[in-house]
PDB file of N, CA and C in Angstrom:
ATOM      1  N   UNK A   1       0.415  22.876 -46.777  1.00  0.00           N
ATOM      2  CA  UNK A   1      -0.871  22.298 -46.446  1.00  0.00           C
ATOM      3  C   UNK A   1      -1.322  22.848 -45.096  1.00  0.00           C
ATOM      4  N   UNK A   2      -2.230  23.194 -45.308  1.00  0.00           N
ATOM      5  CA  UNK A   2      -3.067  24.156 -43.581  1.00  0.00           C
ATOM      6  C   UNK A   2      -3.752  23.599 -43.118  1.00  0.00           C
ATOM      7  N   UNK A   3      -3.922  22.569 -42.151  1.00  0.00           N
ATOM      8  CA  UNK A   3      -4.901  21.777 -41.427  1.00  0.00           C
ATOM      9  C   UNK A   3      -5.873  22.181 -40.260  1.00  0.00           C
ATOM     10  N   UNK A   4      -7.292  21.977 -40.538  1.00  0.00           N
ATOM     11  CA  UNK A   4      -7.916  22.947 -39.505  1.00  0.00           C
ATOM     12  C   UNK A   4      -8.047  22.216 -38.047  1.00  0.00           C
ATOM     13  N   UNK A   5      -7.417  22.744 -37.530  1.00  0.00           N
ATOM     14  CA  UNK A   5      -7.580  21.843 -35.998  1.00  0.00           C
ATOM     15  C   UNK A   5      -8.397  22.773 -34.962  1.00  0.00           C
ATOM     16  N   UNK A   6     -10.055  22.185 -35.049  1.00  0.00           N
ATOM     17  CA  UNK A   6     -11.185  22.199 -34.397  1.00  0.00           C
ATOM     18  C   UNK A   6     -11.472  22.094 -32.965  1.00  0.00           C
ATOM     19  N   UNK A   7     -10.707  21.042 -32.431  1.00  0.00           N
ATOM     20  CA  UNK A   7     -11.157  20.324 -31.191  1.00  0.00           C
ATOM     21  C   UNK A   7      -9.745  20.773 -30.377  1.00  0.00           C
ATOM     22  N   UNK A   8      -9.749  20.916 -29.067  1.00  0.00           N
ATOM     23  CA  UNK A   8      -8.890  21.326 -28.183  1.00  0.00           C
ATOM     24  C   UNK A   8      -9.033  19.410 -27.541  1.00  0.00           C
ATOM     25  N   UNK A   9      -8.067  19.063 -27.053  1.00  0.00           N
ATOM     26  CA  UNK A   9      -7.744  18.086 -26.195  1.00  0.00           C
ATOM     27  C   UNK A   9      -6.774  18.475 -25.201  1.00  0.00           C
ATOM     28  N   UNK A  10      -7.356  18.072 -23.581  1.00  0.00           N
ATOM     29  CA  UNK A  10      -6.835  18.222 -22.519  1.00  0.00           C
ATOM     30  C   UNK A  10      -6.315  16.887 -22.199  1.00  0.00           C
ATOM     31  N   UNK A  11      -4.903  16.172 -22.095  1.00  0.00           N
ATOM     32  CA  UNK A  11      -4.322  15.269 -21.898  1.00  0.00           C
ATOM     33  C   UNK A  11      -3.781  15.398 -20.071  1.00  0.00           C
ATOM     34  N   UNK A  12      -4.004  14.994 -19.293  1.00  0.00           N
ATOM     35  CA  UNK A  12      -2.991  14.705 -18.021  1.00  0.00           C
ATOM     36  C   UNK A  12      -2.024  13.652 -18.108  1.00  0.00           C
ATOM     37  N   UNK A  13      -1.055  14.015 -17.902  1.00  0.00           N
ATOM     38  CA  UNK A  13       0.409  13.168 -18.039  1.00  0.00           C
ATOM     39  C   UNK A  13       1.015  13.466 -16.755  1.00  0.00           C
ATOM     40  N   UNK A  14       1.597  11.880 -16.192  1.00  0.00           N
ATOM     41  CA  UNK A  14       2.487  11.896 -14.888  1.00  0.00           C
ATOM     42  C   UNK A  14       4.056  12.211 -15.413  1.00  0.00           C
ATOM     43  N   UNK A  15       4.827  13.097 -14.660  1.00  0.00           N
ATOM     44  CA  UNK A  15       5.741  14.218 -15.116  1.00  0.00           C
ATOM     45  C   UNK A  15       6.836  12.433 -15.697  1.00  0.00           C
ATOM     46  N   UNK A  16       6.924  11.258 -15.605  1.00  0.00           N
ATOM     47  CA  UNK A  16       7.772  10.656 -16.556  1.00  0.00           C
ATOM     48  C   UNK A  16       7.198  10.307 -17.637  1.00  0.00           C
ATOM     49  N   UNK A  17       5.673  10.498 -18.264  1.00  0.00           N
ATOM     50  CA  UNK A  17       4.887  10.539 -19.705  1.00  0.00           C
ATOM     51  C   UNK A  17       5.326  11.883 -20.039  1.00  0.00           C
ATOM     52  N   UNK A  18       5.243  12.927 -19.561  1.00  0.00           N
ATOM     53  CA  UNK A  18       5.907  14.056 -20.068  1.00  0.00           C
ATOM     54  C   UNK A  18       7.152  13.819 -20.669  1.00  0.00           C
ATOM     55  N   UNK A  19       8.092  13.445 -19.306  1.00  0.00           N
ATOM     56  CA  UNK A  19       9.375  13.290 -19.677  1.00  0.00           C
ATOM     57  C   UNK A  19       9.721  12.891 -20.978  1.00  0.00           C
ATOM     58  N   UNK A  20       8.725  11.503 -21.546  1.00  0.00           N
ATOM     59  CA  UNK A  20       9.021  10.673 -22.798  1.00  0.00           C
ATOM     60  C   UNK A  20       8.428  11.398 -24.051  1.00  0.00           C
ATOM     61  N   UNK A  21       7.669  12.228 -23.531  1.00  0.00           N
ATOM     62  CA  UNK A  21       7.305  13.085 -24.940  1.00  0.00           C
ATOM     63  C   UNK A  21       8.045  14.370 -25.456  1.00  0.00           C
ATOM     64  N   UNK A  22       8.702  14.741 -24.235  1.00  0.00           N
ATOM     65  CA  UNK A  22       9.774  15.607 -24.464  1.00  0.00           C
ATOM     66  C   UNK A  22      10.991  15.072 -25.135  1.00  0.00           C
ATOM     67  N   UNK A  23      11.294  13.987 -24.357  1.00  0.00           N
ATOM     68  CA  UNK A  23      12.228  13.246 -25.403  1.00  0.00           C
ATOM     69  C   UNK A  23      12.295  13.069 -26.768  1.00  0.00           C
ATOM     70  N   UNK A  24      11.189  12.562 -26.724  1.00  0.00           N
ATOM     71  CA  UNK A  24      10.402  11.748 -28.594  1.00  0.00           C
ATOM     72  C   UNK A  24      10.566  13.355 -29.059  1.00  0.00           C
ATOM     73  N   UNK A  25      10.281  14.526 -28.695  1.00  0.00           N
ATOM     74  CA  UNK A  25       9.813  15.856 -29.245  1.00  0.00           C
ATOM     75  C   UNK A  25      11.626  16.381 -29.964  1.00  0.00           C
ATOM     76  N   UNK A  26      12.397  16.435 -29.206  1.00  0.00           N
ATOM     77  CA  UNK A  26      13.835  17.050 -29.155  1.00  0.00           C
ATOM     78  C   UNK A  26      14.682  15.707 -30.225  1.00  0.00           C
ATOM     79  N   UNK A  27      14.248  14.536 -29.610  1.00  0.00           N
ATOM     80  CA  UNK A  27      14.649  13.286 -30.683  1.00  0.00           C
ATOM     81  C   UNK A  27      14.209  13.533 -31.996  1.00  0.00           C
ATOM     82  N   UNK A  28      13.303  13.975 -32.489  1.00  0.00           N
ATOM     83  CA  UNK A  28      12.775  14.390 -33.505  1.00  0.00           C
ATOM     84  C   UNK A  28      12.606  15.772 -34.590  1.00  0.00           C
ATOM     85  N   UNK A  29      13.171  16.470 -33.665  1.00  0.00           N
ATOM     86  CA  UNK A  29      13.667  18.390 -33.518  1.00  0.00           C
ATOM     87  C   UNK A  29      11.921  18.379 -33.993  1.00  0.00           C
ATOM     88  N   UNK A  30      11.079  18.359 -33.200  1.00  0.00           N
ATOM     89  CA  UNK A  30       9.875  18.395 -33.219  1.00  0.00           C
ATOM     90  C   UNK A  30       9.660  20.425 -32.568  1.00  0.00           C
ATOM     91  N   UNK A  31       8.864  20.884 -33.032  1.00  0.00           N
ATOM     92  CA  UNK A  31       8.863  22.452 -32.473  1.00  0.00           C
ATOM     93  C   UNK A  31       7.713  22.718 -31.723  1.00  0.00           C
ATOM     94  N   UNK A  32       7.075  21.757 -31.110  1.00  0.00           N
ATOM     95  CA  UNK A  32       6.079  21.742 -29.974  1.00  0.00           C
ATOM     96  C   UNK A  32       5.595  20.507 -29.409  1.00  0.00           C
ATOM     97  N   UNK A  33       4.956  20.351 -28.503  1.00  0.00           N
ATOM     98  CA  UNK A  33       4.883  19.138 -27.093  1.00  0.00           C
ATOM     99  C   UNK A  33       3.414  19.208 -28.484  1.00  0.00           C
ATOM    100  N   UNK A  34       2.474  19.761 -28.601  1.00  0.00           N
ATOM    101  CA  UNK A  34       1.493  19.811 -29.542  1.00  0.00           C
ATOM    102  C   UNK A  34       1.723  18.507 -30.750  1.00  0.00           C
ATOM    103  N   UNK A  35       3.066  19.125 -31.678  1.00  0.00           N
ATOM    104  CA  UNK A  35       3.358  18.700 -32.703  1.00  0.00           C
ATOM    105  C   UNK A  35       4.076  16.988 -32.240  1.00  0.00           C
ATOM    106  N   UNK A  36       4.747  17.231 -31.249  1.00  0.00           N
ATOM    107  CA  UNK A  36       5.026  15.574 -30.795  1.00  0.00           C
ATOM    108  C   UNK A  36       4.091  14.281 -30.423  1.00  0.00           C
ATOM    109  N   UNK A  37       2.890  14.905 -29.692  1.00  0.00           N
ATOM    110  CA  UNK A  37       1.415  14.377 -29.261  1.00  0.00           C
ATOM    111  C   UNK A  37       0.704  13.903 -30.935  1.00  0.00           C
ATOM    112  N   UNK A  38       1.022  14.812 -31.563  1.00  0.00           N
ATOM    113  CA  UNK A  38      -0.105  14.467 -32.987  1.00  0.00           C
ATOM    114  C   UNK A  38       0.924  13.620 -33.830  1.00  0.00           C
ATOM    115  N   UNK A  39       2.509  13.942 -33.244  1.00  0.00           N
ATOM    116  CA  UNK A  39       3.109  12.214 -34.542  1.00  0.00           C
ATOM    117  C   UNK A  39       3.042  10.935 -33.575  1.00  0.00           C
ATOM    118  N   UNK A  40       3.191  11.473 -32.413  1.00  0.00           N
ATOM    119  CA  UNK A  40       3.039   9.583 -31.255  1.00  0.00           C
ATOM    120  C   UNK A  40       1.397   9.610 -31.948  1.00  0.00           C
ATOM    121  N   UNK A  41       0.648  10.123 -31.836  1.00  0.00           N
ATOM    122  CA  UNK A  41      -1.211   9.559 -31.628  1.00  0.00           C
ATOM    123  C   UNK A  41      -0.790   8.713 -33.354  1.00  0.00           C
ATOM    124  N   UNK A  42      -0.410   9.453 -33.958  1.00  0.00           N
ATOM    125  CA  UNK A  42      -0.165   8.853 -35.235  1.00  0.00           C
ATOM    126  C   UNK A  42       0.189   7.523 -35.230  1.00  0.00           C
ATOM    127  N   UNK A  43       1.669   7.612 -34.792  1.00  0.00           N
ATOM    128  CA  UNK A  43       2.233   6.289 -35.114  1.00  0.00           C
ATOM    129  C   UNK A  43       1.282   4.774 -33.904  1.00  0.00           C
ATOM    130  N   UNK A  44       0.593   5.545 -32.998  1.00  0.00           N
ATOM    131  CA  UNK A  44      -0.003   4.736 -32.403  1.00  0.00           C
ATOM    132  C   UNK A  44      -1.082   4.144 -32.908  1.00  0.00           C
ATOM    133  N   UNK A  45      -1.597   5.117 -33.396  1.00  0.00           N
ATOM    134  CA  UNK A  45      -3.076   4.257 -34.547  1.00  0.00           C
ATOM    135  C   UNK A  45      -2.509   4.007 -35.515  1.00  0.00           C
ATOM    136  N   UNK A  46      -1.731   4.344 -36.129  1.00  0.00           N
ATOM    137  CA  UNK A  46      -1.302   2.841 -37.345  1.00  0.00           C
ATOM    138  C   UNK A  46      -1.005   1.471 -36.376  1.00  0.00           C
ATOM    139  N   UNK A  47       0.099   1.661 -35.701  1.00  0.00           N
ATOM    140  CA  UNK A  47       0.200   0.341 -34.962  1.00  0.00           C
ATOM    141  C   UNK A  47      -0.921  -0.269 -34.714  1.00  0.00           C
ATOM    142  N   UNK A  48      -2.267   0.462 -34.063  1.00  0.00           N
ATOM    143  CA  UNK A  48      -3.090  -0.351 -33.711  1.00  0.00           C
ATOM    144  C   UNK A  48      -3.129  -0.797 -32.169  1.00  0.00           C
ATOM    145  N   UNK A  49      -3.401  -1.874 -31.956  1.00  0.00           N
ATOM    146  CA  UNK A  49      -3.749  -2.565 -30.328  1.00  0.00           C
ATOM    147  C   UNK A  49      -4.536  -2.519 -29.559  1.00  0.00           C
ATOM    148  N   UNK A  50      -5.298  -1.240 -29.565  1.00  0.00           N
ATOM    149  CA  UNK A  50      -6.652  -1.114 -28.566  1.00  0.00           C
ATOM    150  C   UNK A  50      -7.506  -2.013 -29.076  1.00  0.00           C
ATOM    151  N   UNK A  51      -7.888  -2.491 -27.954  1.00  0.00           N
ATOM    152  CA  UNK A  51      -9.204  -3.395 -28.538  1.00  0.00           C
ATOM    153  C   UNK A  51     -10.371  -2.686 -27.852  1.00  0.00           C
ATOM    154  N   UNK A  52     -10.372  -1.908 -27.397  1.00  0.00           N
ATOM    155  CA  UNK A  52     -11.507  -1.439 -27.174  1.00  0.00           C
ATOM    156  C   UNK A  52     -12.790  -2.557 -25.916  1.00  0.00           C
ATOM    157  N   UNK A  53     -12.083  -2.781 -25.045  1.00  0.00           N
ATOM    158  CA  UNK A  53     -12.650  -3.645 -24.145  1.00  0.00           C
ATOM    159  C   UNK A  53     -13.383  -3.151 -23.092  1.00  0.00           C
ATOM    160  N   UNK A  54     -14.632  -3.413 -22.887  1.00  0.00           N
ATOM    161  CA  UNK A  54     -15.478  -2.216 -22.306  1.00  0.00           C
ATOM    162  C   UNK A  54     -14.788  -2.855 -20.726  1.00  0.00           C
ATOM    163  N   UNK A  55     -15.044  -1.895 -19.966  1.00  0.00           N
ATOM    164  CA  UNK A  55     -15.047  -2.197 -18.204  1.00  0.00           C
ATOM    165  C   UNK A  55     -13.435  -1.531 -18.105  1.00  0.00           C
ATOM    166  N   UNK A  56     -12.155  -0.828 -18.736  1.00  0.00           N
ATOM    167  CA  UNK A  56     -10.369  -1.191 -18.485  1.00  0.00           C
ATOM    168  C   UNK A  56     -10.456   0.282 -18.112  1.00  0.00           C
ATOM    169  N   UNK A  57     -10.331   0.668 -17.057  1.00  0.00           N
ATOM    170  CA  UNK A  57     -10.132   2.312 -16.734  1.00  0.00           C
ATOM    171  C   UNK A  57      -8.849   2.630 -17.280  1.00  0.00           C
ATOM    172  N   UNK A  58      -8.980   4.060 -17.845  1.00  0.00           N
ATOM    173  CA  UNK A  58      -8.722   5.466 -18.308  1.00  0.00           C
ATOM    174  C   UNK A  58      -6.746   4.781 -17.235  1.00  0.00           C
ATOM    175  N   UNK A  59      -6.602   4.492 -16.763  1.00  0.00           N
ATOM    176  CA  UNK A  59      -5.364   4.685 -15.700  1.00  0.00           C
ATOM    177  C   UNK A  59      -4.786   3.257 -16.204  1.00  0.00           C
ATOM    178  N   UNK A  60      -5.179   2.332 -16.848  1.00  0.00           N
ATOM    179  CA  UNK A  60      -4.388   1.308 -17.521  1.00  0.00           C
ATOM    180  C   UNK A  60      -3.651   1.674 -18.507  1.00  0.00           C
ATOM    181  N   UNK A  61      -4.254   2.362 -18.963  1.00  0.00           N
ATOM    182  CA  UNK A  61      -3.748   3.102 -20.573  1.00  0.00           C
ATOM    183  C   UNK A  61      -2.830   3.911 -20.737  1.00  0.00           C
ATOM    184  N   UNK A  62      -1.672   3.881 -19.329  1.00  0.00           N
ATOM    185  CA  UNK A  62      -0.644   4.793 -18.905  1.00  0.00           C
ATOM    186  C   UNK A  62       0.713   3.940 -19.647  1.00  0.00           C
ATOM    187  N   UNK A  63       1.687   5.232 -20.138  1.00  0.00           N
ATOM    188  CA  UNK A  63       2.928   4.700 -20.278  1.00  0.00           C
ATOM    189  C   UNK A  63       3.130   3.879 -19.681  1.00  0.00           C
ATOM    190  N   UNK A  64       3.632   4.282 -18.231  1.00  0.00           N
ATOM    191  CA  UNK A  64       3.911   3.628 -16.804  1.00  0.00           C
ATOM    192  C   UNK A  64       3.042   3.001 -16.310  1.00  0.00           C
ATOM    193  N   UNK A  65       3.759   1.642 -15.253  1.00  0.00           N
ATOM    194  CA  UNK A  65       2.492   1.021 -14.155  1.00  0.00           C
ATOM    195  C   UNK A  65       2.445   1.839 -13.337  1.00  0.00           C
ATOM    196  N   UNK A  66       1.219   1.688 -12.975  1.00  0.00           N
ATOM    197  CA  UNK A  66       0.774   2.262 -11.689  1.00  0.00           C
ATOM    198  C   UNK A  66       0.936   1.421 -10.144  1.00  0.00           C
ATOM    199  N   UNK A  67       1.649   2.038  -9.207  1.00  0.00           N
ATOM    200  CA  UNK A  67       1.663   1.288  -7.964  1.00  0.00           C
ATOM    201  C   UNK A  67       1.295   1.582  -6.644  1.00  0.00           C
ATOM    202  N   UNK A  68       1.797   1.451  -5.624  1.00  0.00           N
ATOM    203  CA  UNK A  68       0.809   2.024  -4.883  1.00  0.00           C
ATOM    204  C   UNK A  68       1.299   3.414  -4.316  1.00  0.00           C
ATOM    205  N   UNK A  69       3.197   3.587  -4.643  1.00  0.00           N
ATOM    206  CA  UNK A  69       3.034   4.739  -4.814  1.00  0.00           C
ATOM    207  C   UNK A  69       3.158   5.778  -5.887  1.00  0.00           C
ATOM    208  N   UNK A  70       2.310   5.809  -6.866  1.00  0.00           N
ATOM    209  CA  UNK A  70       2.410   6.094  -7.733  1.00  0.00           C
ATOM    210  C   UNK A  70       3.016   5.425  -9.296  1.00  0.00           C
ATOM    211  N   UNK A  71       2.900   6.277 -10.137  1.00  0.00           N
ATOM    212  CA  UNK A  71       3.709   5.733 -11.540  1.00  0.00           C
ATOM    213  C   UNK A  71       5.205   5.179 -11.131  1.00  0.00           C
ATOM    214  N   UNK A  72       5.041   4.067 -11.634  1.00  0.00           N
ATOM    215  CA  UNK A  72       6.175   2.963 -11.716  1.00  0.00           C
ATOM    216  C   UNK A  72       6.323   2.601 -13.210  1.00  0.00           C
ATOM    217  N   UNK A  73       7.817   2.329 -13.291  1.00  0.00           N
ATOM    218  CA  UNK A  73       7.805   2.162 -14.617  1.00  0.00           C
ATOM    219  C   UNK A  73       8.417   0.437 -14.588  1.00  0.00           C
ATOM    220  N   UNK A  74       8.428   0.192 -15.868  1.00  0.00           N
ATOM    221  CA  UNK A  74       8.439  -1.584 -15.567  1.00  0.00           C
ATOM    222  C   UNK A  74       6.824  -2.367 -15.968  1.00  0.00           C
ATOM    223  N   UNK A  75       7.846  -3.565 -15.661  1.00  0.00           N
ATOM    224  CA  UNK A  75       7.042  -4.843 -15.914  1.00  0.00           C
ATOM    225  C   UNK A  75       5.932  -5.089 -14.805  1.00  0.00           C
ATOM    226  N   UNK A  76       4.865  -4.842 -14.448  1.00  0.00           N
ATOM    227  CA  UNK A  76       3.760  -5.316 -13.489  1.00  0.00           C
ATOM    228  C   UNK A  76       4.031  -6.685 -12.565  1.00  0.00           C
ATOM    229  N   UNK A  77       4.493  -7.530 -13.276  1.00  0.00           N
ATOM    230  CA  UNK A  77       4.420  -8.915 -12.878  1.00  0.00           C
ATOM    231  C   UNK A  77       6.394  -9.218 -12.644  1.00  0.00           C
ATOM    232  N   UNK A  78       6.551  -8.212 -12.364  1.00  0.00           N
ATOM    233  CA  UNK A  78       8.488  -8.707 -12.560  1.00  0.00           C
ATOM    234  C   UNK A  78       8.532  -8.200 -10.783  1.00  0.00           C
ATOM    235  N   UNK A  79       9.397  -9.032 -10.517  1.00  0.00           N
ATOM    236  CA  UNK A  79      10.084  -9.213  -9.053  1.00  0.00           C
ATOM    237  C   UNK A  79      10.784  -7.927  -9.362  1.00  0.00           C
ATOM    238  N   UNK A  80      10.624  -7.247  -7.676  1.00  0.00           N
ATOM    239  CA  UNK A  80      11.793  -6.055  -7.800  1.00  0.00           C
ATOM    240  C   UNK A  80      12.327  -6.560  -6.436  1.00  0.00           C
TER     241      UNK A  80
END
């Protein structure tokens, strides 16, 4: 099956969202960061969850929290 892929998408990822897609990619003997991006987007829209809530910036929507110095990973609201 030959799928025509039209549209180029430019993704920025903080190097531990990389990290996890490299993972998911080699976990999967996946043969490109490409081919790993199009089965996560997958399994993410079946799951579902966006609600689509107008006003939530582009930087919520990160693997990781964001802190003040930078990507943090974890619970937002958890005592460190």
């Amino acid at each position: 099956m030959s799928e025509m892929r039209g549209e180029r998408l430019q993704v920025m990822l903080s190097p531990e969202e990389l990290a996890l897609v490299d993972d998911f990619r080699f976990q999967h003997r996946m043969p490109t960061r490409a081919a790993a991006v199009r089965e996560l987007l997958r399994h993410g829209l079946g799951a579902g969850g966006a609600d689509g809530v107008s006003g939530i910036k582009s930087s919520n929507y990160g693997v990781f929290n964001r802190g003040p110095d930078g990507h943090t990973q974890g619970d937002p609201d958890a005592a460190e």
